[in-house]
Protein backbone atom coordinates (compact mmCIF):
# COMPACT_ATOMS: atom_id res chain seq x y z
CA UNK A 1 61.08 -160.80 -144.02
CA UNK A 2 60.55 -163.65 -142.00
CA UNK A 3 61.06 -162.67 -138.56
CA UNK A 4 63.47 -165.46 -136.41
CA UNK A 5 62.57 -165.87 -132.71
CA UNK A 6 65.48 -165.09 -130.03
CA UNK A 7 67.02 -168.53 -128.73
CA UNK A 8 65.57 -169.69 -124.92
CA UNK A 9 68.65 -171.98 -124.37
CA UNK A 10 70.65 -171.31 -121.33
CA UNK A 11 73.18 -172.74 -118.82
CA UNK A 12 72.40 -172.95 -115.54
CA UNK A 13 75.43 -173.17 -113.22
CA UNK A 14 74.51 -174.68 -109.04
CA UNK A 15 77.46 -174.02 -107.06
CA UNK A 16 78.05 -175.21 -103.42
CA UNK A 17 81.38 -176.21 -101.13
CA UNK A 18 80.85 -179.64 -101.96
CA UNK A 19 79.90 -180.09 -105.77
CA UNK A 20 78.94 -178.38 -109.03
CA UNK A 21 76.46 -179.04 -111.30
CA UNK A 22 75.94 -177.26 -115.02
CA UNK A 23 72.93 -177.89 -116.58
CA UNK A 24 72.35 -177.19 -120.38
CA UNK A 25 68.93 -176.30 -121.60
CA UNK A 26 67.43 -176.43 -124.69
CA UNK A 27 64.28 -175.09 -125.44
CA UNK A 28 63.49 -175.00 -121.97
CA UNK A 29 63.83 -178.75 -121.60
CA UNK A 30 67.33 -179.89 -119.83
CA UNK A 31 69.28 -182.44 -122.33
CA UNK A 32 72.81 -182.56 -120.40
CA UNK A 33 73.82 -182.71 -117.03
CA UNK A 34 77.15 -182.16 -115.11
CA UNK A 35 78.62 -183.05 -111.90
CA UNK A 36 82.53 -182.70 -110.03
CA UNK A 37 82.48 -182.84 -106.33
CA UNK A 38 85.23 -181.18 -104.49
CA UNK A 39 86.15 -184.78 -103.10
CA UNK A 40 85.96 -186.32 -106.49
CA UNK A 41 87.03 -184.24 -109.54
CA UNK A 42 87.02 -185.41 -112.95
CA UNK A 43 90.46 -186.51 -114.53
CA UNK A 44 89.93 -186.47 -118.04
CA UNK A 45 92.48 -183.86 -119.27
CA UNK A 46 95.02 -184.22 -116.37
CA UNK A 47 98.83 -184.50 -117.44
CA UNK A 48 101.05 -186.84 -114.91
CA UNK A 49 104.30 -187.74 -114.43
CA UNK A 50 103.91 -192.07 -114.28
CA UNK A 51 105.66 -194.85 -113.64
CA UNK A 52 105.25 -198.10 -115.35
CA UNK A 53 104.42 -201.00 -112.86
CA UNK A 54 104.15 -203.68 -114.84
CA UNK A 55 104.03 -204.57 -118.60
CA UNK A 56 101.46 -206.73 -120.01
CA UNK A 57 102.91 -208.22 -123.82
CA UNK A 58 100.07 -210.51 -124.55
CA UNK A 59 97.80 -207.16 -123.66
CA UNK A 60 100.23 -204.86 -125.43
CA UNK A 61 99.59 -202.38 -122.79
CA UNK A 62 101.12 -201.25 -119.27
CA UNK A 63 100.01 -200.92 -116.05
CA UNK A 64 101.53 -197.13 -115.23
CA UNK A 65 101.39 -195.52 -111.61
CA UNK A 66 100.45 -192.27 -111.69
CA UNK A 67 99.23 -190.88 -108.30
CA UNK A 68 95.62 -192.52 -108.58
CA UNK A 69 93.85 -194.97 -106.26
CA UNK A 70 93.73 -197.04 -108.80
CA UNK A 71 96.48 -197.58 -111.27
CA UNK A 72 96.22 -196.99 -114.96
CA UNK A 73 96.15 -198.30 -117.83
CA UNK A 74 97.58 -197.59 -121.04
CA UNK A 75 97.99 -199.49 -124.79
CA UNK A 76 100.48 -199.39 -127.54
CA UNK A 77 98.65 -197.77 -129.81
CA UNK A 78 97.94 -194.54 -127.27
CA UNK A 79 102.36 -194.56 -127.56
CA UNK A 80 104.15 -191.61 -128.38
CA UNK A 81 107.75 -192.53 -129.96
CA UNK A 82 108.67 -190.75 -133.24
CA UNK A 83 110.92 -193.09 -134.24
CA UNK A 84 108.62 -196.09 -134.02
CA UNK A 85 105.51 -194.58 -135.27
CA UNK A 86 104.26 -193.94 -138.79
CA UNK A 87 102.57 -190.95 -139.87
CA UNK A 88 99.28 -192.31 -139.12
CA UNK A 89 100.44 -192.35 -135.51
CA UNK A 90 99.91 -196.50 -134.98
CA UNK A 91 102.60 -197.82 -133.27
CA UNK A 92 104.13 -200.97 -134.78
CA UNK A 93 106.65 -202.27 -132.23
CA UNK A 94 105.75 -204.52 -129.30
CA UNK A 95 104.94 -202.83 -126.51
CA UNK A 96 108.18 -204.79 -124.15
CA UNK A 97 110.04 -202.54 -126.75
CA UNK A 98 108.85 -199.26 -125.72
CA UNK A 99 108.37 -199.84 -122.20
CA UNK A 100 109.90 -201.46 -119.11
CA UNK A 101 108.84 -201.64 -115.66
CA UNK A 102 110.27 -198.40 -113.38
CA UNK A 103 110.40 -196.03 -116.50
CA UNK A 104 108.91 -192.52 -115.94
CA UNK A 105 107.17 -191.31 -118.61
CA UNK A 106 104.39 -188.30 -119.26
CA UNK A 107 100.72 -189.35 -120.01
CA UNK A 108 97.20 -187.98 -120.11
CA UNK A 109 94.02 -189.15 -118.89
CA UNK A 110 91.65 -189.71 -121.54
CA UNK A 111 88.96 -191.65 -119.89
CA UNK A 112 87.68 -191.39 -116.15
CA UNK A 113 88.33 -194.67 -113.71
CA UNK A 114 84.51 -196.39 -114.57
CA UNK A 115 83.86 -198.72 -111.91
CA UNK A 116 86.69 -200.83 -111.17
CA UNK A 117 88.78 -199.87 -114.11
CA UNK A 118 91.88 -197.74 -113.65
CA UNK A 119 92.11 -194.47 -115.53
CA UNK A 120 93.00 -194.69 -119.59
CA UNK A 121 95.63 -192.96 -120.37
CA UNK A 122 97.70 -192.04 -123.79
CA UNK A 123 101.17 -190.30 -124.29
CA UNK A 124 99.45 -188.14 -127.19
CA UNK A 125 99.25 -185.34 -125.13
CA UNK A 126 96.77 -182.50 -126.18
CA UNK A 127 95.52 -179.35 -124.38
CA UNK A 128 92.63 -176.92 -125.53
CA UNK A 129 91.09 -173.74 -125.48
CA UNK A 130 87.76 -172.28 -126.78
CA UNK A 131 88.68 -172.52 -130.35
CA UNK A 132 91.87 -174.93 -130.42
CA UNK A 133 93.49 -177.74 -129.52
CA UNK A 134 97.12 -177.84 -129.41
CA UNK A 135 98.94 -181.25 -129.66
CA UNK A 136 102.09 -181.11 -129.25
CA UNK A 137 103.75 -184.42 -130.69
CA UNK A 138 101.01 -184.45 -134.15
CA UNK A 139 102.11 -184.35 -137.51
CA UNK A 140 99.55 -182.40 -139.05
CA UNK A 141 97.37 -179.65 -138.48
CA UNK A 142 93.34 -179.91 -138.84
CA UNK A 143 90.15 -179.07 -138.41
CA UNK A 144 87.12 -180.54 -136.80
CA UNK A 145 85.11 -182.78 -138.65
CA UNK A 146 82.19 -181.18 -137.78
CA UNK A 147 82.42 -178.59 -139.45
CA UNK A 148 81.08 -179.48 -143.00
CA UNK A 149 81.19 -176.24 -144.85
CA UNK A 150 84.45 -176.98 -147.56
CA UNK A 151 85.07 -173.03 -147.66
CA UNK A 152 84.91 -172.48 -143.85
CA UNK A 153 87.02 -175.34 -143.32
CA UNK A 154 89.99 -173.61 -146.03
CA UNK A 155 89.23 -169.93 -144.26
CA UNK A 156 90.58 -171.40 -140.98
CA UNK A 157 93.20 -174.24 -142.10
CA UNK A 158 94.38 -171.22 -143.88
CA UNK A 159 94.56 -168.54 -140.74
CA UNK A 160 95.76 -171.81 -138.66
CA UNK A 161 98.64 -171.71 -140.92
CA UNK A 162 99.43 -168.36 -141.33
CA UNK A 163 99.55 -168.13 -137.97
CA UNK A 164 101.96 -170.98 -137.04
CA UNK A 165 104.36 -169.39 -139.37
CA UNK A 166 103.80 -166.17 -137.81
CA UNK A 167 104.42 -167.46 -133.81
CA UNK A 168 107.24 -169.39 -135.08
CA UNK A 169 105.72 -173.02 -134.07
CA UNK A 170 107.79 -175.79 -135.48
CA UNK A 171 106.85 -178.50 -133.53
CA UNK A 172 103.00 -179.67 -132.64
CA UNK A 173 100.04 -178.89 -134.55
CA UNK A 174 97.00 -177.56 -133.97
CA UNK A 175 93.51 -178.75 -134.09
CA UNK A 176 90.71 -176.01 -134.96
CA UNK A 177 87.71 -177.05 -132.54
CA UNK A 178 83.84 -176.93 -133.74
CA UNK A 179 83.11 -173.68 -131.37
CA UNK A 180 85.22 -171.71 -133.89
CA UNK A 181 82.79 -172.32 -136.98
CA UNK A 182 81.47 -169.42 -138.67
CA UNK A 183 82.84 -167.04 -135.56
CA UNK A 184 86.54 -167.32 -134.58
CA UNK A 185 88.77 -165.07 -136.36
CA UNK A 186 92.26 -164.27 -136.56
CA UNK A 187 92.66 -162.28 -133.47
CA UNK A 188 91.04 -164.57 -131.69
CA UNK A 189 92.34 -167.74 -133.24
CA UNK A 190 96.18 -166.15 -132.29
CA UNK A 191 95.38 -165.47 -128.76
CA UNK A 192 94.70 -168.98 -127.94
CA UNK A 193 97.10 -170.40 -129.78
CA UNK A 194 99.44 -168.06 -128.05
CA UNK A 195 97.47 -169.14 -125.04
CA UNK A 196 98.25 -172.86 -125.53
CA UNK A 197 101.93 -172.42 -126.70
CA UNK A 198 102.43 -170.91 -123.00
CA UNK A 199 100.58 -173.30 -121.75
CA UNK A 200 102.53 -176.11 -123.15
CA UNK A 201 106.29 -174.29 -122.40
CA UNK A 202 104.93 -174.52 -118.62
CA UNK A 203 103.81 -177.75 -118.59
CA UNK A 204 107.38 -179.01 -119.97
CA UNK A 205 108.70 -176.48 -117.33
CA UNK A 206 107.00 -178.78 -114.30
CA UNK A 207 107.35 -182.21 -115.87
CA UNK A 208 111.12 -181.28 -115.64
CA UNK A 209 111.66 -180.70 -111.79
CA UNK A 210 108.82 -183.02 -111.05
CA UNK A 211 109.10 -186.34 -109.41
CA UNK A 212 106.53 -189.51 -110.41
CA UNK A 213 103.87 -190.06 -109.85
CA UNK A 214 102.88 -186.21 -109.77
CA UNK A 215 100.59 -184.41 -111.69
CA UNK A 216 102.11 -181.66 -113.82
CA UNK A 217 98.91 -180.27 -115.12
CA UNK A 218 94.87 -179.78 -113.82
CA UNK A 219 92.15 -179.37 -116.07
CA UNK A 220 89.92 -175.98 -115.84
CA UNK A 221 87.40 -176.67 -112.67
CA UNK A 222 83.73 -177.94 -114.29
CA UNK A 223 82.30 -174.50 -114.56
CA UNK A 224 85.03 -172.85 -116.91
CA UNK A 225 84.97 -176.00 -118.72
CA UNK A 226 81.36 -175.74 -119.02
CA UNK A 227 81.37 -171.73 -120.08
CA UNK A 228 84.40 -173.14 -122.93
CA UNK A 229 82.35 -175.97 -124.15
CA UNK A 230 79.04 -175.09 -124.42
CA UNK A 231 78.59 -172.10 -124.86
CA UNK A 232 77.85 -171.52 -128.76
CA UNK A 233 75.17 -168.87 -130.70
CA UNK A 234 71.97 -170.49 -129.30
CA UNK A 235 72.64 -169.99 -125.87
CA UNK A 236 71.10 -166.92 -124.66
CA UNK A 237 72.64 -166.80 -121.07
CA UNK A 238 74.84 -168.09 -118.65
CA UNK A 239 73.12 -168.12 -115.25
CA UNK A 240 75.13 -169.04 -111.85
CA UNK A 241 74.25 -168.60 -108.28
CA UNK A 242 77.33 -168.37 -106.54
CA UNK A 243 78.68 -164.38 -107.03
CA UNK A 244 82.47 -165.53 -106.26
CA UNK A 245 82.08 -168.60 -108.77
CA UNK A 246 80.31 -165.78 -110.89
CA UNK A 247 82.96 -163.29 -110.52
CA UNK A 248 85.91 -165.94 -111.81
CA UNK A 249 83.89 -166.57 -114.41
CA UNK A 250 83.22 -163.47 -115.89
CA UNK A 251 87.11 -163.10 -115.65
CA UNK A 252 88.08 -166.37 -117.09
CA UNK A 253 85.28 -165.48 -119.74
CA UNK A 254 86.65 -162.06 -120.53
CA UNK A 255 89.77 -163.65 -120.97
CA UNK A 256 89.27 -166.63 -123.20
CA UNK A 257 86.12 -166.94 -123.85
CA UNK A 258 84.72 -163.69 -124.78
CA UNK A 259 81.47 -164.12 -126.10
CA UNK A 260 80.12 -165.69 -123.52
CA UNK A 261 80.98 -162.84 -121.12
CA UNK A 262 78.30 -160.96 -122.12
CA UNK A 263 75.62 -163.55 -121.61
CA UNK A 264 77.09 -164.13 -117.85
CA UNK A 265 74.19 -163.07 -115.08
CA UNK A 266 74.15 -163.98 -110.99
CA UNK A 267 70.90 -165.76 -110.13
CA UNK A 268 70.26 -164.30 -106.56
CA UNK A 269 67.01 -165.65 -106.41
CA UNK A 270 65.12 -167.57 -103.48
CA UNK A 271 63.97 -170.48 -105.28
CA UNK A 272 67.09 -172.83 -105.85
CA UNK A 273 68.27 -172.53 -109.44
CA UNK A 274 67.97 -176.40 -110.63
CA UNK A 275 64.41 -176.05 -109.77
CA UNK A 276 64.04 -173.40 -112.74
CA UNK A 277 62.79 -175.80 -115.78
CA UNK A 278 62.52 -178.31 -113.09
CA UNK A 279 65.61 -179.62 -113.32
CA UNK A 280 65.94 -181.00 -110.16
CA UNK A 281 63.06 -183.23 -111.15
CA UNK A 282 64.67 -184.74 -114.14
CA UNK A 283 68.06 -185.56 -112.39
CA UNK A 284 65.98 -187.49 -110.00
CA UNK A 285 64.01 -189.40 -113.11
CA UNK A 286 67.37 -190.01 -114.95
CA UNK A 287 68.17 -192.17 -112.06
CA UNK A 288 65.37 -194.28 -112.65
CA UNK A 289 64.99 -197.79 -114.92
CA UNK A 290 61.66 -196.67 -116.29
CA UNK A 291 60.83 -193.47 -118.31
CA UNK A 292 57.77 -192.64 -119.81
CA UNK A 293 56.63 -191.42 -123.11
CA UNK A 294 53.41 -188.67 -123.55
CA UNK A 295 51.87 -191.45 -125.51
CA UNK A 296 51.51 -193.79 -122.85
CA UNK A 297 54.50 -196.36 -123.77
CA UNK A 298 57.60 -195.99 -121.76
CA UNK A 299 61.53 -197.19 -121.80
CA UNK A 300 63.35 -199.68 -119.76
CA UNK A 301 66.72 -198.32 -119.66
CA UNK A 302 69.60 -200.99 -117.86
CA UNK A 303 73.35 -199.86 -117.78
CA UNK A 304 75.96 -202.40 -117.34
CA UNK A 305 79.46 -202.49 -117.30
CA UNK A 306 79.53 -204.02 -120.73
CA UNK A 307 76.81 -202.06 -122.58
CA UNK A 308 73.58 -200.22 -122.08
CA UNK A 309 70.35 -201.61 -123.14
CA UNK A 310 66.86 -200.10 -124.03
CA UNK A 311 63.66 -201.40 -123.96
CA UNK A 312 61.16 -199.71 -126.25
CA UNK A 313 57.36 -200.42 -124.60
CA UNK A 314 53.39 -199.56 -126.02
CA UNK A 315 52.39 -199.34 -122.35
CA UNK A 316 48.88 -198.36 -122.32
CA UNK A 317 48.82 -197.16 -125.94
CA UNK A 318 46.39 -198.36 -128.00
CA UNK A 319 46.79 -195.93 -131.03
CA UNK A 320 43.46 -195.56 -133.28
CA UNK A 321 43.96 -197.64 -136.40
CA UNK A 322 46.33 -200.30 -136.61
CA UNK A 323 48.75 -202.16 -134.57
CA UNK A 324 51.54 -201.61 -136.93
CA UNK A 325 50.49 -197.55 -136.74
CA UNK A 326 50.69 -197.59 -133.07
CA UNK A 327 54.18 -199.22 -133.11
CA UNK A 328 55.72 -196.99 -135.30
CA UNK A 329 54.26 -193.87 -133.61
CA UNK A 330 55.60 -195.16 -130.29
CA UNK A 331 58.80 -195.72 -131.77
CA UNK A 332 59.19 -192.42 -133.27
CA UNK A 333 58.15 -190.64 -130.00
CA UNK A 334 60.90 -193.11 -128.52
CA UNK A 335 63.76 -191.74 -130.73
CA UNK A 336 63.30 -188.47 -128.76
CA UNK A 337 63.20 -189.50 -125.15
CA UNK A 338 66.05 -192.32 -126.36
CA UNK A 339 68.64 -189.29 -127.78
CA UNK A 340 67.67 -187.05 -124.67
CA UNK A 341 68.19 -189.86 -121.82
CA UNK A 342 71.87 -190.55 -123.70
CA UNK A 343 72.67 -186.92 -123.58
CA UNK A 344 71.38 -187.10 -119.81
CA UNK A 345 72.41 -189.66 -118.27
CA UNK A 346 75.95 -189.62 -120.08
CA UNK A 347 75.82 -193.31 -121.47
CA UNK A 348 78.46 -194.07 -123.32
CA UNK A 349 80.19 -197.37 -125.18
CA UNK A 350 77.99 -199.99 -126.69
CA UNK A 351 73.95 -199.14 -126.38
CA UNK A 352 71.35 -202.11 -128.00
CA UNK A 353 67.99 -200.51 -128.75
CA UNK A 354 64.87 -203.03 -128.82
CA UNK A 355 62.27 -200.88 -130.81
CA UNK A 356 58.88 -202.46 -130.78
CA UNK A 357 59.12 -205.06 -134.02
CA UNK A 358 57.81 -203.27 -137.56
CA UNK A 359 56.59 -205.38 -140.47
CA UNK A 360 56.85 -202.15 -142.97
CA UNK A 361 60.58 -202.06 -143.91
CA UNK A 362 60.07 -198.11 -144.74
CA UNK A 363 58.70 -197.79 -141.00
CA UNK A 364 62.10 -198.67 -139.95
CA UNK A 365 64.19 -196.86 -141.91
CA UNK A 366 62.65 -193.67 -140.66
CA UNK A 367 62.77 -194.47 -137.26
CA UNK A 368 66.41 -195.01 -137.84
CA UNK A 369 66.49 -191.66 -139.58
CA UNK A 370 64.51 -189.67 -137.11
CA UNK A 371 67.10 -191.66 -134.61
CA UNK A 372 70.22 -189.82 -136.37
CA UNK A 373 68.38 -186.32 -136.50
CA UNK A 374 67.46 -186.12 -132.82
CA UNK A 375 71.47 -187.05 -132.46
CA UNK A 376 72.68 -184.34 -134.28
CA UNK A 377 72.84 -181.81 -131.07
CA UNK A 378 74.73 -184.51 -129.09
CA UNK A 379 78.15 -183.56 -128.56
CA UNK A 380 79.22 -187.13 -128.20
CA UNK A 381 80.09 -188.61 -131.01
CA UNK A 382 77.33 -191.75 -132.24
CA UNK A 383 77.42 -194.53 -134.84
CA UNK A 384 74.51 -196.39 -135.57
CA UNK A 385 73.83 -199.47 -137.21
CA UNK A 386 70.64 -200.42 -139.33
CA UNK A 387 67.55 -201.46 -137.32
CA UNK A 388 67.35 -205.25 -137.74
CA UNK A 389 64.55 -207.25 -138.64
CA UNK A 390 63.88 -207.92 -134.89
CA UNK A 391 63.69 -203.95 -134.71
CA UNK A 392 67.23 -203.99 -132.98
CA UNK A 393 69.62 -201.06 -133.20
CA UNK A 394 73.48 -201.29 -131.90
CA UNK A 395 74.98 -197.79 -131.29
CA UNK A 396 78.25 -196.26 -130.34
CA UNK A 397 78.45 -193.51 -128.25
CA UNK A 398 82.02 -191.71 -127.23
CA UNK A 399 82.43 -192.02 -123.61
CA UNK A 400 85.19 -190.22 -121.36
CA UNK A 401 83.55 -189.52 -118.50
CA UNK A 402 81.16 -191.45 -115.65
CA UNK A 403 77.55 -191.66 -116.61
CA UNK A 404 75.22 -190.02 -113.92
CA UNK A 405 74.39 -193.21 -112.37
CA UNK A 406 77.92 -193.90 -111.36
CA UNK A 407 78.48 -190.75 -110.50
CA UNK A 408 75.02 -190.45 -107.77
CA UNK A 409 74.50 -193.89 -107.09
CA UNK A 410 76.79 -196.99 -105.40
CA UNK A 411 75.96 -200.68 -105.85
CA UNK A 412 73.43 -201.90 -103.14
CA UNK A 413 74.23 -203.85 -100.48
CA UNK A 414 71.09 -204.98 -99.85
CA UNK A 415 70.74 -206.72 -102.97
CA UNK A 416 74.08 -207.50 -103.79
CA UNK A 417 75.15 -205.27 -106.50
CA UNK A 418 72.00 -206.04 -108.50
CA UNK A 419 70.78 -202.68 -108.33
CA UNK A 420 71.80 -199.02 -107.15
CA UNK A 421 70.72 -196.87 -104.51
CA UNK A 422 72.26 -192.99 -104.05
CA UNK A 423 75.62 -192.52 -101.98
CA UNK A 424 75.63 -191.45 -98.11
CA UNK A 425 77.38 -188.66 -99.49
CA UNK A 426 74.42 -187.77 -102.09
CA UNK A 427 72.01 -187.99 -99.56
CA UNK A 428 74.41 -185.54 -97.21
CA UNK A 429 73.90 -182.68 -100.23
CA UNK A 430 70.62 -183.26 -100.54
CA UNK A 431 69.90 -182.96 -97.18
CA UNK A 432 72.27 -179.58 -97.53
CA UNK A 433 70.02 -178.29 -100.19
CA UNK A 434 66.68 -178.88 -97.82
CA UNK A 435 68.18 -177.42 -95.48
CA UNK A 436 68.89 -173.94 -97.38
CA UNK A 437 65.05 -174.32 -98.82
CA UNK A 438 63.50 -174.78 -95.78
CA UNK A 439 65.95 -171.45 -93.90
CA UNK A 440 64.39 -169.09 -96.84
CA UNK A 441 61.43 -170.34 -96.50
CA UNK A 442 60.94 -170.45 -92.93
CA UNK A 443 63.33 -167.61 -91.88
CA UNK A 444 61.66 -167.25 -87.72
CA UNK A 445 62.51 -171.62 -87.26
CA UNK A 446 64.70 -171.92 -84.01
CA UNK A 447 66.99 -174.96 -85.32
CA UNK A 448 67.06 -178.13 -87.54
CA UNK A 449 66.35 -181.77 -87.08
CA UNK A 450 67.79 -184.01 -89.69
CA UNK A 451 66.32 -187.53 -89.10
CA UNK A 452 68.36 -190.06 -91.61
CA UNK A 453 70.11 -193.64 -91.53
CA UNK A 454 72.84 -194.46 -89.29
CA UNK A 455 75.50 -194.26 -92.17
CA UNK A 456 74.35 -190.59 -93.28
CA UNK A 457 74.56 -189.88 -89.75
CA UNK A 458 77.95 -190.49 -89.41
CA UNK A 459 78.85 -189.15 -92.59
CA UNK A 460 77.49 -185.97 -91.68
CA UNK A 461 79.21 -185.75 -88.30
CA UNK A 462 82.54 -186.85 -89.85
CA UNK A 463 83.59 -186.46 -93.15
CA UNK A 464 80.52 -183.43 -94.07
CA UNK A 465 81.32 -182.20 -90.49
CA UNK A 466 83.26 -178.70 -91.70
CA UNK A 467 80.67 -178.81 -94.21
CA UNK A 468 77.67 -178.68 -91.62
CA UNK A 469 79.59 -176.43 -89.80
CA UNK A 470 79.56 -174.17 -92.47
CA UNK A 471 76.15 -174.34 -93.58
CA UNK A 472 74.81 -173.48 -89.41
CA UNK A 473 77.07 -170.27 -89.81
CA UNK A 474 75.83 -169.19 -93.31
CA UNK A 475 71.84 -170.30 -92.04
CA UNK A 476 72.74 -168.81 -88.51
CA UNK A 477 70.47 -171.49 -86.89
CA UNK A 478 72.24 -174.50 -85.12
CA UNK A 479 71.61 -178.39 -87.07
CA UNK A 480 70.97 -181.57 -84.72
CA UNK A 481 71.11 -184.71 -85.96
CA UNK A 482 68.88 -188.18 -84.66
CA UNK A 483 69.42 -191.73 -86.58
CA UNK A 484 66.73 -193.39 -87.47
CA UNK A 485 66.82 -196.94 -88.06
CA UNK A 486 64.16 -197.76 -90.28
CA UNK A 487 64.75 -195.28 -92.77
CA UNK A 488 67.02 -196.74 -95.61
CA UNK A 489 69.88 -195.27 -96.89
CA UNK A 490 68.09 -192.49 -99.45
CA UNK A 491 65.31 -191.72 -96.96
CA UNK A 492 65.59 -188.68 -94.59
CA UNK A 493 63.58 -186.19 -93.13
CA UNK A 494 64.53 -181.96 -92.31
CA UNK A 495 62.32 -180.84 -89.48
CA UNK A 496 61.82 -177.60 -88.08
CA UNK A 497 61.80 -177.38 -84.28
């Protein structure tokens, strides 16, 4: 019998006052990468009371004030009204009809503010747990469609209906999520839909003494999210270096989640845990225009607000036989590095590929096929297109939350918005995370000098002030600060004196 080697993937979770970051690795190689500051968390999820501001009829959407900075936004079709909708759920009646200016109504976020767009939001509300998803004003129940297997997908549409009958659920249907293939069964399947019915009867409980704009419901922090997401048979452990995030964790996990609690370990080690399978490095790179391939070509990757575009290069490949040989192997190595950087950098909406051109039609269609198989893992879901005779590729790719970039980075100023350069306040962690290398490291240093721009400077003394003040009790050394005007914005220096 062929013997099968153990899985390597992991999840590594970094944990500090100001942020977290998950990062998922495959085969010791990190393809995904999360990130929720305190300041700044993630909306996507989040049930609010709202009040429409204004309605737009040649849009056939609203304008609906919710609590945000920005207000949000919301279309006809993302409607819930059972009188006016068909079974498909498409609503049919102009939007002046279902809405007027000053009504309060219940919505959920459904994609992030990107840039300077408000929040999305639709009155289809929904709310998950590992294995389902509970919507509350569907018609039918389901199951993912993901999950391929035709007599997995009747052993749980069948347990899913035994047990709505069972818990007496009339109204809402339930979705059975892609984590639950081949593993959930009907104990576990009933404790989160008792989970979400509970869930539900509370949020309904708030939305009735609340007052808009309010938020009625919070999604699970990052790291719960992460545990209820990701984890699936391949992952081998769940690693986190923060013992109280560790500790609610292993609770939540126990709870909900129970196969992952047994893969749950604290990382107490010195060397900082995104610098295991150098992940540190690769955040930094996925911030960059230019990545390279082994081969010698590279990508020019260049997100805009409209789409994303990438440039497929030979670089300093030559190949050995043919020109046409060395464009095709450059392409296929690109297809790899392409579906990783997606899964990285969390692009989303329309992507244009430019492989190098191919005269042999049968050398495109498997780069388009190898294309498709390296997106199978993504848990985004992708549509491609045909590669065209110019060796062009359009792609889809579901997007709900802000790619890395606009998470790290903020339009320059020095160039006008033409480029990006990292955030005062993701140069303040950074320096944070120096700081706590270079107090293990050198343990019998007196104090710390951080020499940095004049706007990290003040962001440190001001807004990360509690935050330094933390940090000098935890490192029991005091931190002084000197501006430096030369350096730009990402450039700083953490010396010991």
């Amino acid at each position: 019998m062929m013997q099968v080697s153990p899985s390597n993937d992991e999840i590594l979770v970094n944990v500090t006052p100001m942020e977290t970051r998950i990062a998922l690795i495959e085969n010791g190689v990190v393809h995904e990468l999360y990130i929720e500051r305190s300041s700044r968390r993630g909306l996507v999820g989040n049930i609010y009371l709202g009040r429409v501001v204004r309605v737009l009829p040649g849009m056939q959407a609203a304008f609906v004030d919710v609590g945000l900075a920005r207000t949000a936004f919301i279309h006809a079709s993302d409607l819930q009204d059972e009188v006016t909708r068909t079974h498909e759920g498409v609503s049919h009646r102009p939007i002046q009809e279902l809405l007027h200016e000053g009504q309060v109504l219940t919505v959920q976020v459904v994609k992030d503010m990107l840039g300077s767009k408000g929040a999305r939001l639709s009155a289809d509300l929904s709310v998950a747990s590992r294995y389902l998803v509970f919507m509350p004003y569907a018609n039918s129940a389901g199951v993912s469609q993901r999950i391929e297997d035709e007599q997995e997908r009747l052993r749980l549409r069948s347990i899913l209906n035994d047990l709505q009958a069972e818990l007496g659920c009339e109204r809402g249907q339930f979705i059975v999520r892609t984590a639950a293939e081949g593993i959930a069964d009907v104990d576990e399947l009933r404790r989160d839909m008792t989970y979400l019915l509970k869930l539900w009867e509370k949020i309904q409980l708030d939305s009735g003494s609340a007052q808009a704009p309010a938020c009625i419901y919070e999604d699970l922090p990052l790291f719960c999210r992460a545990v209820r997401d990701l984890d699936r048979e391949s992952i081998a452990r769940i690693r986190v270096d923060s013992r109280e995030t560790y500790a609610r964790l292993r609770q939540f996990a126990q709870a909900l989640v129970p196969s992952a609690a047994a893969k749950l370990e604290h990382y107490p080690g010195e060397r900082p845990i995104f610098e295991l399978h150098d992940v540190e490095d690769d955040l930094q790179k996925a911030l960059s225009r230019k990545v390279q391939l082994k081969s010698g070509g590279y990508l020019i990757i260049d997100q805009t607000e409209a789409m994303t575009t990438i440039d497929v290069n030979t670089g300093s490949f030559v190949g050995h036989r043919s020109l046409e040989d060395t464009v095709f192997k450059t392409n296929l190595e690109a297809t790899q590095v392409i579906a990783r950087q997606l899964r990285l950098r969390n692009l989303g909406g329309i992507i244009i590929i430019d492989f190098i051109d191919m005269q042999d039609a049968s050398h495109r269609s498997h780069v388009l096929r190898m294309l498709e198989r390296m997106l199978e893992r993504d848990h985004a879901k992708t549509k491609l297109t045909q590669v065209s005779d110019l060796g062009l590729v359009e792609m889809t790719r579901k997007r709900n939350r802000e790619s890395l970039e606009h998470v790290l980075c903020e339009s320059c100023p020095t160039c006008e918005g033409r480029g990006s350069i990292k955030s005062a306040e993701t140069v303040c962690n950074e320096i944070f995370r120096e700081i706590m290398r270079e107090a293990r490291a050198y343990d019998a240093a007196n104090a710390f000098l951080v020499i940095a721009s004049q706007r990290v400077i003040d962001r440190l003394l001001d807004e990360e002030s509690a935050s330094v003040a933390d940090l000098e009790a935890f490192i029991r050394k005091p931190i002084r600060f000197q501006v430096e005007a030369m350096y730009a914005q990402e450039h700083y220096d953490v010396v010991l004196v």
